[in-house]
C-alpha atoms as a PDB file:
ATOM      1  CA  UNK A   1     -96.348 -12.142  70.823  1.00  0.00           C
ATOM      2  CA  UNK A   2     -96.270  -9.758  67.720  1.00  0.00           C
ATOM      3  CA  UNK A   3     -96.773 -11.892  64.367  1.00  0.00           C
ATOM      4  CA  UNK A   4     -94.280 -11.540  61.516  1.00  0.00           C
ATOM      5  CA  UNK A   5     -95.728  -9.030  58.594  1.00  0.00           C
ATOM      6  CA  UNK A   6     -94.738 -10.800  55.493  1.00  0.00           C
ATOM      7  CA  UNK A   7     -93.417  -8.405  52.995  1.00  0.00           C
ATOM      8  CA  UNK A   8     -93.031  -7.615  49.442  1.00  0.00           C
ATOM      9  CA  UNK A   9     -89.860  -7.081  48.338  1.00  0.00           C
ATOM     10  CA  UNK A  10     -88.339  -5.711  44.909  1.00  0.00           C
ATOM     11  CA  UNK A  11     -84.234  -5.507  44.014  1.00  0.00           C
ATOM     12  CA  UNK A  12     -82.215  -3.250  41.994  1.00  0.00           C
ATOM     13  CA  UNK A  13     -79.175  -4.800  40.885  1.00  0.00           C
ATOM     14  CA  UNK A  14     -76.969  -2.427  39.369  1.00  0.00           C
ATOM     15  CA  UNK A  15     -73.314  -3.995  39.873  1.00  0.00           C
ATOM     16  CA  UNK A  16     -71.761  -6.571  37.643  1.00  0.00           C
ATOM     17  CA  UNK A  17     -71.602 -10.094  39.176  1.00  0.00           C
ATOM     18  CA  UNK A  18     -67.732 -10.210  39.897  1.00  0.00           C
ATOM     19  CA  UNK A  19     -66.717  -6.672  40.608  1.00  0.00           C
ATOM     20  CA  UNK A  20     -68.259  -5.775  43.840  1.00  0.00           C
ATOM     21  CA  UNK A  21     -70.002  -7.701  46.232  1.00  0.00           C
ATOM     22  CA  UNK A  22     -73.575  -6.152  45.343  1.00  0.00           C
ATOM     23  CA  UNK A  23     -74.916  -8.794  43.367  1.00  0.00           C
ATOM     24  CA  UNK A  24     -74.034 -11.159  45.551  1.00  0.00           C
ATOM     25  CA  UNK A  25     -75.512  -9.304  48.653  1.00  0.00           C
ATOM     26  CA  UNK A  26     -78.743  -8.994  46.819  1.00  0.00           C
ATOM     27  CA  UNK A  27     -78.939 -12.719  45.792  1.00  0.00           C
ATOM     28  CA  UNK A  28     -78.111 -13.532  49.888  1.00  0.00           C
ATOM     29  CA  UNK A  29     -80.995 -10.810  50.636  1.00  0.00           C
ATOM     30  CA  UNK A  30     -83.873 -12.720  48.536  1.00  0.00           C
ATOM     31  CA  UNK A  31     -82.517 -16.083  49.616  1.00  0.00           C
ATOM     32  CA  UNK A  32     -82.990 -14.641  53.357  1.00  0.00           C
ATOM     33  CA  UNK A  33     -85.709 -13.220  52.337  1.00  0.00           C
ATOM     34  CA  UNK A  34     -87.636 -15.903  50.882  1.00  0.00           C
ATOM     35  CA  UNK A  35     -86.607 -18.338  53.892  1.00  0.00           C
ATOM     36  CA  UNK A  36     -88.300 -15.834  56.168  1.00  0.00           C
ATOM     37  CA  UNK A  37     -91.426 -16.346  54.259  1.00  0.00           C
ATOM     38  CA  UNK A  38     -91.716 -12.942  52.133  1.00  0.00           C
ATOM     39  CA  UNK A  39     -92.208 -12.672  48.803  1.00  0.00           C
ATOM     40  CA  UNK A  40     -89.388 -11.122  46.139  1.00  0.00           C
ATOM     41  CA  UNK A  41     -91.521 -10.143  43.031  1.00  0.00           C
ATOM     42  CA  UNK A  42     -89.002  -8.998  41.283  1.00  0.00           C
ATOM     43  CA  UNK A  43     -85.302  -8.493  40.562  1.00  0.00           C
ATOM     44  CA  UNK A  44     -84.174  -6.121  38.258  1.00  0.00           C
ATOM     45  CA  UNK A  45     -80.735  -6.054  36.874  1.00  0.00           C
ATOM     46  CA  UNK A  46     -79.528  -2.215  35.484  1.00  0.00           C
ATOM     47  CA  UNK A  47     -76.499  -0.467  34.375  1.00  0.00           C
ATOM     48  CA  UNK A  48     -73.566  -2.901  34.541  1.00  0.00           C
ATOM     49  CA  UNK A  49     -75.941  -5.336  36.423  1.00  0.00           C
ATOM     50  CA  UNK A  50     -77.342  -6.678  33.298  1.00  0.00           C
ATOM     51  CA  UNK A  51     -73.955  -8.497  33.268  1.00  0.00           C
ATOM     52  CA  UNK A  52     -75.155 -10.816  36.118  1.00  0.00           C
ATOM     53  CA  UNK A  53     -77.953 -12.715  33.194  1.00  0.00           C
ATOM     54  CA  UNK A  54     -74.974 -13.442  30.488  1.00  0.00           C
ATOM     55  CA  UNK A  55     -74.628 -17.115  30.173  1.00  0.00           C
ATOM     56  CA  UNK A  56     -71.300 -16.853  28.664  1.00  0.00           C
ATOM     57  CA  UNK A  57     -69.433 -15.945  31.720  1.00  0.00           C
ATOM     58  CA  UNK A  58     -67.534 -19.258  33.203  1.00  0.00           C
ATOM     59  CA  UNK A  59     -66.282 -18.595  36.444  1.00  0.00           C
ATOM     60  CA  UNK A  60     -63.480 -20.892  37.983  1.00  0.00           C
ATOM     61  CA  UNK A  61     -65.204 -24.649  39.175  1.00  0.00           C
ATOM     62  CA  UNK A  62     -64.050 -23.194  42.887  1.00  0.00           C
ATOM     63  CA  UNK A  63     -66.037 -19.826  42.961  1.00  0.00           C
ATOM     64  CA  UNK A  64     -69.619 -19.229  43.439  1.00  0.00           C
ATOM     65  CA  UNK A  65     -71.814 -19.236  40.314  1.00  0.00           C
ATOM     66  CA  UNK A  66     -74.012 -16.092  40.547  1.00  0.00           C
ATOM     67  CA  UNK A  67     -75.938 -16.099  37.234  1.00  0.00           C
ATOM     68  CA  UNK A  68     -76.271 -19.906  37.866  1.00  0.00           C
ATOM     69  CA  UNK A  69     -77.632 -19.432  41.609  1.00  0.00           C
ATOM     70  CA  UNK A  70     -80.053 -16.614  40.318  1.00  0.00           C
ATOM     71  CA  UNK A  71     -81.594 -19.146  37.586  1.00  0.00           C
ATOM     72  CA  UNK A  72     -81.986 -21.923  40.550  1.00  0.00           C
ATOM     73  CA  UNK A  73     -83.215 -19.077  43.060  1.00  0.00           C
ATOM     74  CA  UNK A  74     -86.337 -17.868  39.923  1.00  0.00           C
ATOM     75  CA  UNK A  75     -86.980 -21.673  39.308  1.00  0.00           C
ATOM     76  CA  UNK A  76     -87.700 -22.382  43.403  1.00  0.00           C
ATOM     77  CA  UNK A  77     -89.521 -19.542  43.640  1.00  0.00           C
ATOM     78  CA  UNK A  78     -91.030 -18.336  40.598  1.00  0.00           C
ATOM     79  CA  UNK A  79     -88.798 -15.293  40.880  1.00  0.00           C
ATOM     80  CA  UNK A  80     -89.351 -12.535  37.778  1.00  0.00           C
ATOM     81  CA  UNK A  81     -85.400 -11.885  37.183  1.00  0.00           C
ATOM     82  CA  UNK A  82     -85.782  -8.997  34.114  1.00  0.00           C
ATOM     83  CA  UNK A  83     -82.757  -6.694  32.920  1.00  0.00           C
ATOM     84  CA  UNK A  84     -83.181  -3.198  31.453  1.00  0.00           C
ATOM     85  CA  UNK A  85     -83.552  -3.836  27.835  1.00  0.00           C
ATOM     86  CA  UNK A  86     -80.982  -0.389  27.572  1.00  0.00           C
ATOM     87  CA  UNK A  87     -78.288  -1.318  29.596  1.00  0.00           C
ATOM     88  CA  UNK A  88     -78.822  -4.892  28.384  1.00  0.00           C
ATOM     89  CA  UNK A  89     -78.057  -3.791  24.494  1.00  0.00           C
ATOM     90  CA  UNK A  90     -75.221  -0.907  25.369  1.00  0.00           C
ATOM     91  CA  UNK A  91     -73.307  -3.778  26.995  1.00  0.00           C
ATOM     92  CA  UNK A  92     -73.806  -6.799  24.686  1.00  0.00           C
ATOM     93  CA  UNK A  93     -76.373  -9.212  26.545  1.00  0.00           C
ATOM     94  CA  UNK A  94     -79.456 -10.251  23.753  1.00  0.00           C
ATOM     95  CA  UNK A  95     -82.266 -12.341  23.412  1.00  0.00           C
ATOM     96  CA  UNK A  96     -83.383 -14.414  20.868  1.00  0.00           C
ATOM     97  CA  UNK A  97     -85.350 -11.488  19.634  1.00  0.00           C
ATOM     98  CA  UNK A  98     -83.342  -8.386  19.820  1.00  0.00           C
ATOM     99  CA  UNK A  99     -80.502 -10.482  18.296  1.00  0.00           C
ATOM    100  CA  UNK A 100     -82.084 -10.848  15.045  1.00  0.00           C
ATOM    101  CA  UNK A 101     -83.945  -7.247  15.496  1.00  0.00           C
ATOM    102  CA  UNK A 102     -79.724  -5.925  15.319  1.00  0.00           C
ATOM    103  CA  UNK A 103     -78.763  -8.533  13.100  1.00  0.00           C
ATOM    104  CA  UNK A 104     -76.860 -10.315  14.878  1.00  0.00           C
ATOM    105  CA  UNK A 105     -75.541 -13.929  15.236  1.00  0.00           C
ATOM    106  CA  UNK A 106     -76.437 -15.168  18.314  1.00  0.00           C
ATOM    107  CA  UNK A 107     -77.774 -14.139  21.838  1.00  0.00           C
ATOM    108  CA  UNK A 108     -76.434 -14.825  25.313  1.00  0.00           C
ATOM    109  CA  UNK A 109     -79.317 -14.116  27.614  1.00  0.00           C
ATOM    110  CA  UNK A 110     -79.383 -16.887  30.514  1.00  0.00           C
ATOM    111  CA  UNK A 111     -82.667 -18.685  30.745  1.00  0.00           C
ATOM    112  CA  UNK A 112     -85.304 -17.235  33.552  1.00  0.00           C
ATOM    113  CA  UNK A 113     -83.714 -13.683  32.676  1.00  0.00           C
ATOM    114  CA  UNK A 114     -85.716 -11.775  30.419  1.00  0.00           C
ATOM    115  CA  UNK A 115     -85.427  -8.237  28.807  1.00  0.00           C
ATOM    116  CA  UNK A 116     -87.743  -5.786  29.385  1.00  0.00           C
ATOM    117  CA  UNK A 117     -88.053  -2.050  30.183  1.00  0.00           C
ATOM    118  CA  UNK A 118     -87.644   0.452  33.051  1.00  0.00           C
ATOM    119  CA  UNK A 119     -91.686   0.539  33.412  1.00  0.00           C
ATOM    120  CA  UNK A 120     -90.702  -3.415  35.062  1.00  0.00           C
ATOM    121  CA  UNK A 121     -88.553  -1.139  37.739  1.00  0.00           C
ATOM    122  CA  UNK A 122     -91.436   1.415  38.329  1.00  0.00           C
ATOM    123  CA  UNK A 123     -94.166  -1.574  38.749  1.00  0.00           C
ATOM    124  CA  UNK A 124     -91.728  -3.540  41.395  1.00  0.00           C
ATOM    125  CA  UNK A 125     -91.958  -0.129  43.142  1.00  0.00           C
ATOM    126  CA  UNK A 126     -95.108   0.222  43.487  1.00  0.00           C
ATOM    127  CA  UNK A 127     -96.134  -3.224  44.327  1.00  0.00           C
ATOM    128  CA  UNK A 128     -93.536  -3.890  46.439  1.00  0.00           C
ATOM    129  CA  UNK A 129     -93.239  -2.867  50.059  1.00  0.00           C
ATOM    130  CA  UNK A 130     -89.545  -2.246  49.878  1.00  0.00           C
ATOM    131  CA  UNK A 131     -87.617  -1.859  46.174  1.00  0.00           C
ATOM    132  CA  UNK A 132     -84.320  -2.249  47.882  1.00  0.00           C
ATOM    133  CA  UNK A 133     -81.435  -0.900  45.445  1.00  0.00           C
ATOM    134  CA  UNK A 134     -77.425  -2.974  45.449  1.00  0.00           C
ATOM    135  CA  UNK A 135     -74.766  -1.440  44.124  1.00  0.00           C
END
């Protein structure tokens, strides 16, 4: 009987949380993932995916929580959840620091999300066995 390889995996999240169903495919893969015993090292939010680490968004009591689900899925696992500090300033989503590097009054970065550069992207890539790209 052939013994499971455990794998490395790395995600590319590059749709918003609410207006496809890529986020929410990728969050479903690492949860699968991780049941199956591999290892996510990291997920990396670009383009209009840096939208899935605002805390600001509120969706209805009824509906799935994505950026909520994300910050219970890093704290389980000890998942690195980083979005691309570029697409993360074009579309309005700070940390502490880059809000008062742009003077501005407040951040909305969920907690276990943190900004960083494309280099994060190229790293999961070559760590990882699979970078495997949503949206």
């Amino acid at each position: 009987m052939a013994s499971l390889r455990i794998m490395i995996f790395s995600l590319a999240v590059y749709a918003a949380p609410y207006a496809s169903q890529a986020s929410y495919s990728a969050y479903q893969f690492a949860v699968a993932a991780l049941s199956q015993g591999h290892n996510v090292h990291r997920v990396f939010f670009y383009q209009d995916g840096v939208h899935n680490a605002t805390n600001l968004a509120t969706p209805p009591q009824d509906e799935f929580n994505l950026q909520q689900a994300w910050q219970h899925l890093a704290n389980d696992h000890n998942l690195d959840l980083v979005v691309c500090i570029a697409a993360a300033l074009r579309r309005g989503i700070l940390d502490a620091g880059e809000a008062k590097r742009y003077d501005k009054l407040s951040h909305n970065i969920a907690q276990e999300f943190t900004i960083s550069g494309l280099g994060q992207l190229v790293e999961a890539a070559v760590i990882s066995d699979r970078l495997i790209s949503f949206g």
